[in-house]
N, C-alpha and C. Protein backbone atom coordinates (compact mmCIF):
# COMPACT_ATOMS: atom_id res chain seq x y z
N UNK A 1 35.20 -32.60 39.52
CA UNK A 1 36.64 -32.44 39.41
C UNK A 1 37.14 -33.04 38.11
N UNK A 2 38.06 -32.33 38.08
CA UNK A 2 38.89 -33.55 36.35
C UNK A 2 39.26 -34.65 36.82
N UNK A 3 39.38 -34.96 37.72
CA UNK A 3 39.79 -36.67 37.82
C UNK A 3 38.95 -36.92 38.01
N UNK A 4 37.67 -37.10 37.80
CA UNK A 4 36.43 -37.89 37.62
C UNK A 4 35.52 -37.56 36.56
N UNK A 5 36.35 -36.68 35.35
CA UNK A 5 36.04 -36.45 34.34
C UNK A 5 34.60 -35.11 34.31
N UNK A 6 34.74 -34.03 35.27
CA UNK A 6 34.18 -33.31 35.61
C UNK A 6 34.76 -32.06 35.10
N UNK A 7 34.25 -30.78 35.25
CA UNK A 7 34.53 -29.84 35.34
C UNK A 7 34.81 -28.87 36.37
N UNK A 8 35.99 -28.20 37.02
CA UNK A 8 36.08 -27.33 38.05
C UNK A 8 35.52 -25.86 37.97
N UNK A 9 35.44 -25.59 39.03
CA UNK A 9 34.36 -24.07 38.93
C UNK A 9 35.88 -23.28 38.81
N UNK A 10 35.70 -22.21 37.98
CA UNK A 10 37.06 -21.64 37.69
C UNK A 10 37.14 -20.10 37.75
N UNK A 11 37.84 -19.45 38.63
CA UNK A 11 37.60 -18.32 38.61
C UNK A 11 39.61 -17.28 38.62
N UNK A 12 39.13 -16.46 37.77
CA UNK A 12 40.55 -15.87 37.03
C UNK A 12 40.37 -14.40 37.64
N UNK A 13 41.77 -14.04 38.15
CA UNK A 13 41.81 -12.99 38.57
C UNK A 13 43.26 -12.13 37.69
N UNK A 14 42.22 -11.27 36.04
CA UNK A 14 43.58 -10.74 35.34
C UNK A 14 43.26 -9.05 36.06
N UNK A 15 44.83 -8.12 36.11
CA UNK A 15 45.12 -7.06 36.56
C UNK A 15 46.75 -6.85 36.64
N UNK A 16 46.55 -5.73 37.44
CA UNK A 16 48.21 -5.19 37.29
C UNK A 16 48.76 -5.35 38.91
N UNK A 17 50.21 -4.87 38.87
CA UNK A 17 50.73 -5.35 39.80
C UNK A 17 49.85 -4.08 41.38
N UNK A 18 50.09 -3.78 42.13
CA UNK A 18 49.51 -3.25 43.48
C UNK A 18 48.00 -2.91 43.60
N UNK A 19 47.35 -3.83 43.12
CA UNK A 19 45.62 -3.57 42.55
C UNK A 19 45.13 -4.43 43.56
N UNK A 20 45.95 -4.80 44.86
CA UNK A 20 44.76 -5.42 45.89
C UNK A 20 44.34 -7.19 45.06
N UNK A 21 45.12 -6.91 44.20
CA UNK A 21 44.65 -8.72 43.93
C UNK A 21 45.24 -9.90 45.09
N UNK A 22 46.26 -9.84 45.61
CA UNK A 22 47.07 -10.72 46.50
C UNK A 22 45.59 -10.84 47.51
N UNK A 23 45.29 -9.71 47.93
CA UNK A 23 44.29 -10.25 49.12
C UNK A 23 43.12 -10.83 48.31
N UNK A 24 42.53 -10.41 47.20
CA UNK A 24 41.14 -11.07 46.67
C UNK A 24 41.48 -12.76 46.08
N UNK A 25 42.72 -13.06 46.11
CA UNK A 25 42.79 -14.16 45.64
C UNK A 25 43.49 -14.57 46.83
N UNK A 26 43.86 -14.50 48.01
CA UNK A 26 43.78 -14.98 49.30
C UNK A 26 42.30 -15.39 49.65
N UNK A 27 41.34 -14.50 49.32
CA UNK A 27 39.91 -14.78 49.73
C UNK A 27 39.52 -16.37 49.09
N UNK A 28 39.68 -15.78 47.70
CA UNK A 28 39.39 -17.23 46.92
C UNK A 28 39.94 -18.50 46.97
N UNK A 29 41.25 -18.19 47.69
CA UNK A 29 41.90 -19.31 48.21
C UNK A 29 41.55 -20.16 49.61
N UNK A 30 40.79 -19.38 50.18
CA UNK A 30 40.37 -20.14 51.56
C UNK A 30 38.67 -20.55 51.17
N UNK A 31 38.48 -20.50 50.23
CA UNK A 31 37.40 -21.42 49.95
C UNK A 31 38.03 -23.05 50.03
N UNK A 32 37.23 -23.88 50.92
CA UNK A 32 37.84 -25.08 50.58
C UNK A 32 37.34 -25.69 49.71
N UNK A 33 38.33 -26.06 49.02
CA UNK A 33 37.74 -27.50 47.89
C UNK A 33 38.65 -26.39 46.56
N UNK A 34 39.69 -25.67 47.18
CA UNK A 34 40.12 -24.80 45.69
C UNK A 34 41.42 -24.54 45.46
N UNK A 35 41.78 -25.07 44.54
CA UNK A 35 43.12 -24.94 44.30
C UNK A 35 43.75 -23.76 43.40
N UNK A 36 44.51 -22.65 43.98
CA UNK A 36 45.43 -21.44 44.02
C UNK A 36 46.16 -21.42 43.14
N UNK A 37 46.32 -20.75 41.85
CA UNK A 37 47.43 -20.96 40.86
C UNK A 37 47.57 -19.86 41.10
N UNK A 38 48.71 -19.14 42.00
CA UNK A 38 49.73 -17.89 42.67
C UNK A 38 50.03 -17.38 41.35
N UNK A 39 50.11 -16.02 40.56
CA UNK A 39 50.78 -15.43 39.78
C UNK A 39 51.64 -16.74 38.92
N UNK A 40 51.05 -17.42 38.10
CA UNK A 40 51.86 -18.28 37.15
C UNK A 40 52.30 -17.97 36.36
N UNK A 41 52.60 -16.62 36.09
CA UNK A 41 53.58 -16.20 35.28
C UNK A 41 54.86 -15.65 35.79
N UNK A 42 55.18 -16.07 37.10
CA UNK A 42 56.28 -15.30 37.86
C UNK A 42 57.67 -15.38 37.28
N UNK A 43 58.22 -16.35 36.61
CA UNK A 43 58.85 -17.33 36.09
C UNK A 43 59.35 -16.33 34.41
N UNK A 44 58.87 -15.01 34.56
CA UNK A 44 58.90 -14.23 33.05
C UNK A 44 59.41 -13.05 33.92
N UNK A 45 59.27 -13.13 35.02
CA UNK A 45 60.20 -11.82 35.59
C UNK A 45 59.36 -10.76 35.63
N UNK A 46 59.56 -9.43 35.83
CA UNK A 46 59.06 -7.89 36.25
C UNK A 46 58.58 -7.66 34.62
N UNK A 47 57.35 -8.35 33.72
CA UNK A 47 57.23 -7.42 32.64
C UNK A 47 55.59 -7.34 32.32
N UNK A 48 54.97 -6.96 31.50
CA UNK A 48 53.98 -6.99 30.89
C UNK A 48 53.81 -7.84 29.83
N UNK A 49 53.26 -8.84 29.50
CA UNK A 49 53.38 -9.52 28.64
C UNK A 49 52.13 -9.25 27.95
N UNK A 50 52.67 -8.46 26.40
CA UNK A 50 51.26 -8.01 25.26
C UNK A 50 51.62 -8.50 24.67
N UNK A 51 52.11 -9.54 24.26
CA UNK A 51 52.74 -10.38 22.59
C UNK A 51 53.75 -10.84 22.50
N UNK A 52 54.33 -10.98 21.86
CA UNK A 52 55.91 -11.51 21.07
C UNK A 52 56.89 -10.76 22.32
N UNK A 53 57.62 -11.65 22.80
CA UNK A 53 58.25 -12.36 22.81
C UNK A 53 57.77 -13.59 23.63
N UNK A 54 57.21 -13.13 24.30
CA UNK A 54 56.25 -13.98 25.52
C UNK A 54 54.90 -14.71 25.51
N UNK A 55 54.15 -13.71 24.59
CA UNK A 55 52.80 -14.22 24.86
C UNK A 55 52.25 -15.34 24.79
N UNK A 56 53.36 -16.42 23.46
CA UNK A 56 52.18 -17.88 23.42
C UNK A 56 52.85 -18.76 24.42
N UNK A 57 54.07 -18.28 25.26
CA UNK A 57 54.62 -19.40 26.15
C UNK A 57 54.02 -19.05 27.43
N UNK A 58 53.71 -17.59 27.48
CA UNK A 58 52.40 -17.39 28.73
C UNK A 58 51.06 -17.83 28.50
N UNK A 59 49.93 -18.04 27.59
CA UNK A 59 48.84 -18.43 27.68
C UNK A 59 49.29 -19.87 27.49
N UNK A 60 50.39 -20.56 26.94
CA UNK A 60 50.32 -21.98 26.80
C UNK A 60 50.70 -22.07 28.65
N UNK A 61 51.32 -21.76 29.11
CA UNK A 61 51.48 -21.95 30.56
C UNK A 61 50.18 -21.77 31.60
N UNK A 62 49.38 -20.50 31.59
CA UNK A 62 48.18 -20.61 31.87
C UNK A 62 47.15 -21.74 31.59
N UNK A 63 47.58 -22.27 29.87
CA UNK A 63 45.92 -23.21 29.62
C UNK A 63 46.54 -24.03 30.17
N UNK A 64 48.13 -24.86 30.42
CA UNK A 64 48.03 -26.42 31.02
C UNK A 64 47.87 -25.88 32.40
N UNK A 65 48.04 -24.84 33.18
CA UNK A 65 47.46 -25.05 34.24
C UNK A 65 46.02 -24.75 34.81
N UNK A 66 45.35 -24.04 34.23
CA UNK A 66 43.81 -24.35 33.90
C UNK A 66 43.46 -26.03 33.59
N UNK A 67 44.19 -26.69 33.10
CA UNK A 67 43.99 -27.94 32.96
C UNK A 67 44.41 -29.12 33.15
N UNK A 68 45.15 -28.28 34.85
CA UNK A 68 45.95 -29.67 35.69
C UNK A 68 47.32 -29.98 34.63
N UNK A 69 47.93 -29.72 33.60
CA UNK A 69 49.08 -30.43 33.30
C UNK A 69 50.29 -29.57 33.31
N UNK A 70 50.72 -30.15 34.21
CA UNK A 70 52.41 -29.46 34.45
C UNK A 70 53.31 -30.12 34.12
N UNK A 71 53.18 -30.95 32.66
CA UNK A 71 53.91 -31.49 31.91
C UNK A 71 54.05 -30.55 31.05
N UNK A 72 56.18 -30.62 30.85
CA UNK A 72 56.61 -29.59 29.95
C UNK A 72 55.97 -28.07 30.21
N UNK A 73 56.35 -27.76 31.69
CA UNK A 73 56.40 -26.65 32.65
C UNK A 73 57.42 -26.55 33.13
N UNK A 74 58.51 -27.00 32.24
CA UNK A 74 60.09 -27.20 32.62
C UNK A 74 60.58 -25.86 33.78
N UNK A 75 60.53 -25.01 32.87
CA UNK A 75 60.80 -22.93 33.13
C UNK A 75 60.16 -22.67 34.68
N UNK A 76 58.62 -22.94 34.86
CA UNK A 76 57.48 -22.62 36.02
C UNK A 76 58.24 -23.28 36.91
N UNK A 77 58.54 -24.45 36.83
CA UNK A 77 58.87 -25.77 37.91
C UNK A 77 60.04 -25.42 38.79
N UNK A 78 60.70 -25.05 37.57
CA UNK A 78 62.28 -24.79 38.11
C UNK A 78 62.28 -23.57 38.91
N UNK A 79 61.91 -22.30 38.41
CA UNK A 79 61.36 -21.04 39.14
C UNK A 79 60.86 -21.12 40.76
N UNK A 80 59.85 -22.32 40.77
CA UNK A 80 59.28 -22.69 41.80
C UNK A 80 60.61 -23.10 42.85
N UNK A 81 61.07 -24.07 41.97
CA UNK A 81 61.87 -24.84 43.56
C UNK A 81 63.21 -23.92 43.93
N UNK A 82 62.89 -22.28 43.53
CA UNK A 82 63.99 -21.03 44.18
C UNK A 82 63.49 -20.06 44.64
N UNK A 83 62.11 -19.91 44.33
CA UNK A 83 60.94 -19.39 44.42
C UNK A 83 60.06 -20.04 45.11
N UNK A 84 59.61 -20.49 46.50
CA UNK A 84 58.41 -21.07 46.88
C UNK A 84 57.52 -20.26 47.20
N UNK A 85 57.62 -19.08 47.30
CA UNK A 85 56.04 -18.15 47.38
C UNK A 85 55.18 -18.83 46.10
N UNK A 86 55.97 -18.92 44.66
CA UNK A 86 54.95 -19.25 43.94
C UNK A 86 54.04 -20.91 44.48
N UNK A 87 54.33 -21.25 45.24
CA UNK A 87 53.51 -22.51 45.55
C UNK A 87 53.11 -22.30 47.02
N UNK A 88 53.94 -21.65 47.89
CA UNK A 88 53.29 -21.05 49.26
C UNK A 88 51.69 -21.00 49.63
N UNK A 89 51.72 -19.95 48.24
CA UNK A 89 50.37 -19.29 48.38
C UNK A 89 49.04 -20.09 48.45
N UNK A 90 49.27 -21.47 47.94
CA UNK A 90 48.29 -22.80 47.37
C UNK A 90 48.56 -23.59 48.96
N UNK A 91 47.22 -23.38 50.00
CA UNK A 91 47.57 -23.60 51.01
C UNK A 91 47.57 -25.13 51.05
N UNK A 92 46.91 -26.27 50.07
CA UNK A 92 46.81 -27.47 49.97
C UNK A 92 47.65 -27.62 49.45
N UNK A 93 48.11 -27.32 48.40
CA UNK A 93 49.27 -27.73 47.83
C UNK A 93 50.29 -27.78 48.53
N UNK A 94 50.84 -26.94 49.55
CA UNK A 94 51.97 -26.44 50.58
C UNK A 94 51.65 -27.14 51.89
N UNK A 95 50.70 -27.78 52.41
CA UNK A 95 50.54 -28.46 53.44
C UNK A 95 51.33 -29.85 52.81
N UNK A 96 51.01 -30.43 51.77
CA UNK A 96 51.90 -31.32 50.83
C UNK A 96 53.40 -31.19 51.19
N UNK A 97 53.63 -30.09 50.61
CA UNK A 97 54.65 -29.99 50.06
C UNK A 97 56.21 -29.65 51.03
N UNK A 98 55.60 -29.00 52.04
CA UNK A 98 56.30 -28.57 53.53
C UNK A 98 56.44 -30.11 54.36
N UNK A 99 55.54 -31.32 53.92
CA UNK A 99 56.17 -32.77 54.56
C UNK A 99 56.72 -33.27 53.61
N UNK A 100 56.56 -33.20 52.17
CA UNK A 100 57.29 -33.94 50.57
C UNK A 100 57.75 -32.95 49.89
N UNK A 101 58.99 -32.66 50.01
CA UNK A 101 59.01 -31.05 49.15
C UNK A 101 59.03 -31.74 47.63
N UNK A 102 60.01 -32.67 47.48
CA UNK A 102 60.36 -33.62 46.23
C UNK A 102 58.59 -34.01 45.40
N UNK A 103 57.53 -33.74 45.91
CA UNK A 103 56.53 -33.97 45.10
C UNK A 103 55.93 -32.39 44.31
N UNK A 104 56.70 -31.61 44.92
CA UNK A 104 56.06 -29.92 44.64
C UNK A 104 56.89 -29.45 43.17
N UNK A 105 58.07 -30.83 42.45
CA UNK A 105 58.44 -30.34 41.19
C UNK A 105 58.23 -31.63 40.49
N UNK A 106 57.54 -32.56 41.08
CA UNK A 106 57.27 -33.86 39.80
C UNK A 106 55.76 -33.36 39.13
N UNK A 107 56.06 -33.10 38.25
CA UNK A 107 54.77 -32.45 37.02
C UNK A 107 53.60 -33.99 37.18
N UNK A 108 54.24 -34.86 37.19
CA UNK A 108 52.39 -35.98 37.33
C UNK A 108 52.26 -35.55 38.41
N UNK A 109 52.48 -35.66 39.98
CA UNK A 109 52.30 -35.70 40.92
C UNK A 109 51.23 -34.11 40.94
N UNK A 110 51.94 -33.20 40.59
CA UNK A 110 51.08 -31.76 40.56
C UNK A 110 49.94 -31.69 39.97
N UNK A 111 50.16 -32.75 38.67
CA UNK A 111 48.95 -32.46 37.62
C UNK A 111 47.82 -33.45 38.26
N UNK A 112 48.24 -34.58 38.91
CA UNK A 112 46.90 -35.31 39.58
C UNK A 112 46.66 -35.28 40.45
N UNK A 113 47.31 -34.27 41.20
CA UNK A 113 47.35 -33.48 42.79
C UNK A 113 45.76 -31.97 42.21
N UNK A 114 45.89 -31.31 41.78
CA UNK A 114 45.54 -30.31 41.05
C UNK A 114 44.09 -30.87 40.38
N UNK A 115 44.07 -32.53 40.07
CA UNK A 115 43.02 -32.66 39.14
C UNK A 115 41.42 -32.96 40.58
N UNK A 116 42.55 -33.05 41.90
CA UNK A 116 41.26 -33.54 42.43
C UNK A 116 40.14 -32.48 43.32
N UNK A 117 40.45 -31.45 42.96
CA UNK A 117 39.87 -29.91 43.34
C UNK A 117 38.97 -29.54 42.53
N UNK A 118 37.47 -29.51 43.19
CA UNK A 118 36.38 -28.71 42.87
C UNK A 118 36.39 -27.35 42.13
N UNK A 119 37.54 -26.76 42.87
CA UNK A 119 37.43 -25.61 42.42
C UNK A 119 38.91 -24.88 41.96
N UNK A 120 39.27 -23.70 40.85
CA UNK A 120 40.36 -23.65 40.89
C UNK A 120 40.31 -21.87 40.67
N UNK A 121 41.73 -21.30 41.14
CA UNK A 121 41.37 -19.86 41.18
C UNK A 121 42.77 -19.23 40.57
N UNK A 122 42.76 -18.72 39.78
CA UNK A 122 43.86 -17.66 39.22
C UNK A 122 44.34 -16.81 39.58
N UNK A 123 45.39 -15.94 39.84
CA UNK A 123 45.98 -14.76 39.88
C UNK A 123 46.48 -14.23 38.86
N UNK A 124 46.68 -13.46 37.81
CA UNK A 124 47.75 -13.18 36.93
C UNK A 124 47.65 -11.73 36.71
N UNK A 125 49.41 -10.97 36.42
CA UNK A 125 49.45 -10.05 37.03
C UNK A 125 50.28 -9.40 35.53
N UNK A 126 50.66 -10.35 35.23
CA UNK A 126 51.76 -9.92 33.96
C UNK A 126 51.07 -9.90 32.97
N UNK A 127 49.76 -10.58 32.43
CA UNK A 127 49.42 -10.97 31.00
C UNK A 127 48.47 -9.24 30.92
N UNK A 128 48.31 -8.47 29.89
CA UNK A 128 47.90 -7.71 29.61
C UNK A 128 46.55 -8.02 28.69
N UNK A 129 45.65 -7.61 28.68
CA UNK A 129 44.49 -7.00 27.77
C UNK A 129 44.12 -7.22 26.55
N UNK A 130 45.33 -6.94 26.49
CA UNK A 130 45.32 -7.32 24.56
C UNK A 130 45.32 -9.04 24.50
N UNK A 131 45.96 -9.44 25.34
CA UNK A 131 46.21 -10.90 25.38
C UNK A 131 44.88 -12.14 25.72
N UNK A 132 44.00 -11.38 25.98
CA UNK A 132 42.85 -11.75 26.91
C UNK A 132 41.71 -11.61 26.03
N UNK A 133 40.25 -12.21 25.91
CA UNK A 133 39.81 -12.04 25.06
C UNK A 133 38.35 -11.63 26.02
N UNK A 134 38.20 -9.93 25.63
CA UNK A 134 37.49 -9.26 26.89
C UNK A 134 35.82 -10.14 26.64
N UNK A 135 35.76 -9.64 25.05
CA UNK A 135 34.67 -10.24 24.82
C UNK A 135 33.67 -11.44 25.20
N UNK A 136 33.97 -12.06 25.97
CA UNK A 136 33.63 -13.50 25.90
C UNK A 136 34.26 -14.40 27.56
N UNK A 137 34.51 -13.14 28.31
CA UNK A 137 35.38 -13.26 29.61
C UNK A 137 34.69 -14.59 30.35
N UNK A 138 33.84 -15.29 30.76
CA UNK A 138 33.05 -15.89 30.86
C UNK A 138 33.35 -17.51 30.83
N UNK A 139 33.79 -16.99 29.48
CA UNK A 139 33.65 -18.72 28.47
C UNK A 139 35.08 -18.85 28.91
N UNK A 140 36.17 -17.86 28.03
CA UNK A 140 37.34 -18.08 27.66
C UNK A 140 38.10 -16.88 28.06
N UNK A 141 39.40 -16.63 28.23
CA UNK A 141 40.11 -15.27 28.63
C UNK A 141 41.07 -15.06 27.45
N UNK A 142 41.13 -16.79 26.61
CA UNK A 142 41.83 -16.06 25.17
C UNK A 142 40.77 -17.06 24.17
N UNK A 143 41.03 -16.27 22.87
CA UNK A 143 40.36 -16.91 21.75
C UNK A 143 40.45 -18.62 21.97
N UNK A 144 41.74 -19.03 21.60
CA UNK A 144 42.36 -20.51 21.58
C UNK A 144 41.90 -21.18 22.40
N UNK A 145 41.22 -20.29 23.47
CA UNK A 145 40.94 -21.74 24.92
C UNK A 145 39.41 -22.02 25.07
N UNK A 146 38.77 -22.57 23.98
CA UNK A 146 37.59 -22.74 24.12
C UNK A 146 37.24 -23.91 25.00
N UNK A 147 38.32 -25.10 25.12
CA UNK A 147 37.96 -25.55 26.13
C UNK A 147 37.85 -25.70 27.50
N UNK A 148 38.28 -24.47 27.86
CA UNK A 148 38.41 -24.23 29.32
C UNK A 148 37.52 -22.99 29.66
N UNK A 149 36.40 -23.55 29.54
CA UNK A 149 35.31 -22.08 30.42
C UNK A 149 35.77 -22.03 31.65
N UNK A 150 35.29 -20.33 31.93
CA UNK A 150 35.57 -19.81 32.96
C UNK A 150 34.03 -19.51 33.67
N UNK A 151 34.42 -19.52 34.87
CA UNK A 151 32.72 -19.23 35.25
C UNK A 151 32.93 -17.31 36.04
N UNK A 152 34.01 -17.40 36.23
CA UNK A 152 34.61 -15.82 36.48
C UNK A 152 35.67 -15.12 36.23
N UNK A 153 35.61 -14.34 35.90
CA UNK A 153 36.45 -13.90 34.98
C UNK A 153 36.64 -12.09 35.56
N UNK A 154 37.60 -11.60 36.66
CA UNK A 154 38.00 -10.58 37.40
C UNK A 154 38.70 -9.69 37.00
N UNK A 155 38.47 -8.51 35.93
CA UNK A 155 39.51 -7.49 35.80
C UNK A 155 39.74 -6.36 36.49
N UNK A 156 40.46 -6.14 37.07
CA UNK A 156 40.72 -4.92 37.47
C UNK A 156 40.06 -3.30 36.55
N UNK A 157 39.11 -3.14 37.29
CA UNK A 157 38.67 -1.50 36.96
C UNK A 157 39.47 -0.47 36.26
N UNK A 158 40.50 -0.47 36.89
CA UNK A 158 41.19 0.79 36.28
C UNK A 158 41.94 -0.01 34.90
N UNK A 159 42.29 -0.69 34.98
CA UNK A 159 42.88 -1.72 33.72
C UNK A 159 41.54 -1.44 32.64
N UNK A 160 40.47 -1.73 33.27
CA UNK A 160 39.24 -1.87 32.15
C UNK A 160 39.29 -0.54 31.54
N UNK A 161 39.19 0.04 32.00
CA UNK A 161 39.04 1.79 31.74
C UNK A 161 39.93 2.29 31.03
N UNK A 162 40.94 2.17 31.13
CA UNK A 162 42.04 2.54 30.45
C UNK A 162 42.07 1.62 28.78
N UNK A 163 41.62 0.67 28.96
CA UNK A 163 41.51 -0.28 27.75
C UNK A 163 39.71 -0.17 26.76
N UNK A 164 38.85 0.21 27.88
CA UNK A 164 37.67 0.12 27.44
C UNK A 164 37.14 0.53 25.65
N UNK A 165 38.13 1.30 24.93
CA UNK A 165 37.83 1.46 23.73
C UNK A 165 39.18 0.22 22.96
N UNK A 166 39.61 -0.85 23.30
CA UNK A 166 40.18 -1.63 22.41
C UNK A 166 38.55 -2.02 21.82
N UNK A 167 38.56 -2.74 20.72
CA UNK A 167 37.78 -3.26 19.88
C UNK A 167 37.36 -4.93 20.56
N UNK A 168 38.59 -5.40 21.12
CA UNK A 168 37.87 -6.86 21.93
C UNK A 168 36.92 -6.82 23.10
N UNK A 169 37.17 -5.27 23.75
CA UNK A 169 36.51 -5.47 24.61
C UNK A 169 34.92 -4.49 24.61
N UNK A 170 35.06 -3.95 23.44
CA UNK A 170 33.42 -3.38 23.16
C UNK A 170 31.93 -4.07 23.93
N UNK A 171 31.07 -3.46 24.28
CA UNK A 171 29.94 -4.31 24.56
C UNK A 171 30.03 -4.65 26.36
N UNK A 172 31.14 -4.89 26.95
CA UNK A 172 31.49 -5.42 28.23
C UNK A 172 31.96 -4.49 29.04
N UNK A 173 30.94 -4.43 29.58
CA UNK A 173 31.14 -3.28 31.23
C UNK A 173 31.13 -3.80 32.32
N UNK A 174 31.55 -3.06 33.29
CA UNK A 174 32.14 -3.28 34.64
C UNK A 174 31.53 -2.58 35.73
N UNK A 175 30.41 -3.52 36.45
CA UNK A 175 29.64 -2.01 37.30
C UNK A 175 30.28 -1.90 38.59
C-alpha cells in the first residue's frame, strides 16, 4: 500500500459512456482490499475531454488520485458533496462516509483513507484516446505519469477500433 511506502495493484478502466463499464468496475470493486475511483471526471459534466480546454485539469485530477492526494481537488470535492454517486460507488469509502459524512470532503482524511488499499481501480468515461498514451498502456495511460504504473490498463473495443490507426496507438492490439 502507499502508506507503507508500497505500491498498489492498479487497474484503469478508459471507454465511452453505455459500454458496460459501470458493471466491470462494480466487479473490480468487490474485490476486497480495493479502492473505487467512480468516473473522476464527473465534475466536467456531459463531454469528451481530447485537449484544451480540459485536458491538463483532467489527467492532473486522475494522477493525484492514482496517488491518494485529494489535495487541491477543490472542483471533484465540491461536485461530490451534491453528487454522492460519485463516492457511493467506493463501497469502503461509503461505509465511512454514511456514519462521518464530514470526512468524505476533508482531502487528508481521503488521501490517507485511500493510501491504505492494496488495490485501486478506475473508471473513466470522459477522457478520450488521444489523451491516453495507447502505447505503453501498462506502465502509464499518459506520457507525464511515469510514476504511476499501471498493471491494467482496459479499453473499450469499439473505442480501440475506431482509433486503431492514431499513431500512439500502433503496435497494440486487443484480442
Amino acid at each position: 500500500t502507499l502508506s507503507t511506502g508500497g505500491r498498489p495493484l492498479r487497474n484503469i478502466i478508459i471507454t465511452t459512456w453505455r459500454s458496460g463499464s459501470t458493471f466491470l468496475g462494480d466487479i473490480m470493486n468487490a474485490i476486497p482490499g480495493n479502492y473505487y475511483h467512480y468516473e473522476p471526471l464527473l465534475h466536467f459534466g456531459i463531454v469528451q475531454i481530447r485537449g484544451p480546454p480540459y485536458g491538463d485539469e483532467a489527467v492532473k485530477t486522475l494522477k493525484k488520485l492514482l496517488n491518494c492526494d485529494y489535495t487541491d481537488l477543490d472542483n471533484y470535492l465540491a461536485f461530490g458533496q451534491t453528487h454522492v454517486y460519485l463516492f457511493t460507488h467506493n463501497k469502503r469509502l461509503w461505509d465511512v462516509c454514511e456514519l462521518h459524512q464530514k470526512y468524505c470532503w476533508d482531502p487528508t482524511f481521503l488521501s490517507e483513507f485511500c493510501k491504505l488499499f492494496p488495490f485501486q481501480s478506475m473508471k473513466v468515461v470522459r477522457l478520450r484516446l488521444e489523451l491516453a498514451n495507447c502505447a505503453n498502456t501498462l506502465n502509464s495511460i499518459y506520457s507525464d505519469w511515469a510514476n504511476i504504473p499501471l498493471d491494467t490498463c482496459i479499453l473499450n473495443k469499439f473505442i480501440w477500433i475506431s482509433n486503431e490507426k492514431l499513431s500512439l496507438c500502433v503496435g497494440i492490439r486487443l484480442t
